[in-house]
Protein backbone atom coordinates (compact mmCIF):
# COMPACT_ATOMS: atom_id res chain seq x y z
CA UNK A 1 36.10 87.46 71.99
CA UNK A 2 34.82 87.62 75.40
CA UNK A 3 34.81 83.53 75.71
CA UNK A 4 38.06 83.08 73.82
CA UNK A 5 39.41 85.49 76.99
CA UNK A 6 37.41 83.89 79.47
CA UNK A 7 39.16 80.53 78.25
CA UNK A 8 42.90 81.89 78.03
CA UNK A 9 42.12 82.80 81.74
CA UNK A 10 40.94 79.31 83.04
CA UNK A 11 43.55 78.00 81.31
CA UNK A 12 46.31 80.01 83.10
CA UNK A 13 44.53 79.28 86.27
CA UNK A 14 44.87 75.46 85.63
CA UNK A 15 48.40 76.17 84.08
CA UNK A 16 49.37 78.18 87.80
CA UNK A 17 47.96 75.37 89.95
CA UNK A 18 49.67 72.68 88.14
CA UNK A 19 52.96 75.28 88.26
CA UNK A 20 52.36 75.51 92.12
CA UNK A 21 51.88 71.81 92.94
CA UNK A 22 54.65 70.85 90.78
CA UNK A 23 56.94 73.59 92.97
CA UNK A 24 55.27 71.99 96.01
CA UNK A 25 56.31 68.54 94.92
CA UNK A 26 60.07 69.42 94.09
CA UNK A 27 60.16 71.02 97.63
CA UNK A 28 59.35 68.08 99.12
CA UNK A 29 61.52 65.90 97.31
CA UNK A 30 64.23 68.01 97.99
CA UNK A 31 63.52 67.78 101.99
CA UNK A 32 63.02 63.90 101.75
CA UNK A 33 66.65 63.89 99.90
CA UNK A 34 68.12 66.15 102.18
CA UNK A 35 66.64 63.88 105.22
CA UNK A 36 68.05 61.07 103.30
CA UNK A 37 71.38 62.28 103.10
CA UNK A 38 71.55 63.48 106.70
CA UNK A 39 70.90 60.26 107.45
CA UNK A 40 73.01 58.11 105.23
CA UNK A 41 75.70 60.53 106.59
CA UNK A 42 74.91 60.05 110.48
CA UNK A 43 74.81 56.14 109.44
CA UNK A 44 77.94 56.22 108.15
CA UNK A 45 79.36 58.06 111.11
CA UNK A 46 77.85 56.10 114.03
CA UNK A 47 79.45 52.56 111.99
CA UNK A 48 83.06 54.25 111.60
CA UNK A 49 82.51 55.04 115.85
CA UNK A 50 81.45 51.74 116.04
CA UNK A 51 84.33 50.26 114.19
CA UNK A 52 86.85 52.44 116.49
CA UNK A 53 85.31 51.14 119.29
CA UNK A 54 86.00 47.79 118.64
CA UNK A 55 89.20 47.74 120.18
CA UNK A 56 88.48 49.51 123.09
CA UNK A 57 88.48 47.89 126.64
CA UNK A 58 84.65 48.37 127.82
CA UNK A 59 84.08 47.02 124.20
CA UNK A 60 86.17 43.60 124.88
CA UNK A 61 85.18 43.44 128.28
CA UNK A 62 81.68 43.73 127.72
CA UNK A 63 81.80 40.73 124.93
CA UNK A 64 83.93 38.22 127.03
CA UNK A 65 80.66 39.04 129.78
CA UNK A 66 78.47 38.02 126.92
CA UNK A 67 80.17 35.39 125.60
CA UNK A 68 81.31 34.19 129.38
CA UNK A 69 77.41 34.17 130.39
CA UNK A 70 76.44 31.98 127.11
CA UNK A 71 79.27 29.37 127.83
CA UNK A 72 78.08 29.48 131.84
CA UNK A 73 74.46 28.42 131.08
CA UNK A 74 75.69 25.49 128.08
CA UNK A 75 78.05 24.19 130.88
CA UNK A 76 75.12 24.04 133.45
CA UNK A 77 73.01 22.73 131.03
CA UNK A 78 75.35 19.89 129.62
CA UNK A 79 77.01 19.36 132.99
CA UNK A 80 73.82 19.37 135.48
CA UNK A 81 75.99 17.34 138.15
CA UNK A 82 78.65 20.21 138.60
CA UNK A 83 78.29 22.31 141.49
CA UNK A 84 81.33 24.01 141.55
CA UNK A 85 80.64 27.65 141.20
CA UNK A 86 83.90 28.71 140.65
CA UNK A 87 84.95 25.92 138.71
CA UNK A 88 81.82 26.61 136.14
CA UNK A 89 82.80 30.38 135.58
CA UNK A 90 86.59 29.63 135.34
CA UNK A 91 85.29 27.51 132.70
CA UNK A 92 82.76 30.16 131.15
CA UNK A 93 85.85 32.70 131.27
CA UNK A 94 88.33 30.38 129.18
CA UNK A 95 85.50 29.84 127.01
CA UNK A 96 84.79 33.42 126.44
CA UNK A 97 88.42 34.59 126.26
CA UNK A 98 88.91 31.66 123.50
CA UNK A 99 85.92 33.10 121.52
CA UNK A 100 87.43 36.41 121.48
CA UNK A 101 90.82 35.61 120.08
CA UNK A 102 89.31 33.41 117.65
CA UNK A 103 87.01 36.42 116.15
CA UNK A 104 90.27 38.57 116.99
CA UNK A 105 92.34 36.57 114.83
C-alpha cells in the first residue's frame, strides 16, 4: 500500500510540473501575441501617418530634391561637355517636377 502511495505521489509530482510548464508556455504565448499585436497595430499606424504625409509640402519637396539630384548626375554623366551650372539644375528641376506629376497623376 505504501508503494501504490509512493507512486500516486510521483505521479502528481510529474502531473504538477507538466501543469506548471504548460501554464508557463501559455504565458508566454500570450506575451509574444500581445507583442505581436502591439506591433501589427503601431505598423499599421506609422503607414496611415505615412500615407497622410504624402501630400504634405516637406514630403514633395524633399522628393523633387531626390529626384532633382538623380536627373543632375544622368545629365552630367550623358552630357560631360555641359558646363553650365545653372543650366544642368534647371534641367534636373524640370526633370524632377515631371517625375512628380507623373507618380501624382
Amino acid at each position: 500500500m505504501a508503494e501504490n502511495n509512493t507512486q500516486s505521489a510521483e505521479c502528481l509530482s510529474h502531473l504538477t510540473a507538466e501543469l506548471e510548464a504548460l501554464r508557463q508556455e501559455h504565458c508566454a504565448l500570450k506575451s509574444a501575441s500581445a507583442m505581436l499585436v502591439k506591433t501589427i497595430e503601431q505598423l499599421t499606424t506609422e503607414n496611415s501617418r505615412l500615407k497622410d504625409s504624402r501630400y504634405s509640402d516637406d514630403y514633395k519637396k524633399h522628393w523633387r530634391m531626390v529626384f532633382a539630384g538623380q536627373a543632375m548626375q544622368s545629365i552630367i554623366e550623358t552630357k560631360p561637355n555641359f558646363k553650365d551650372v545653372v543650366e544642368i539644375s534647371k534641367s534636373a528641376f524640370i526633370v524632377a517636377d515631371s517625375m512628380i506629376e507623373q507618380i501624382s497623376a
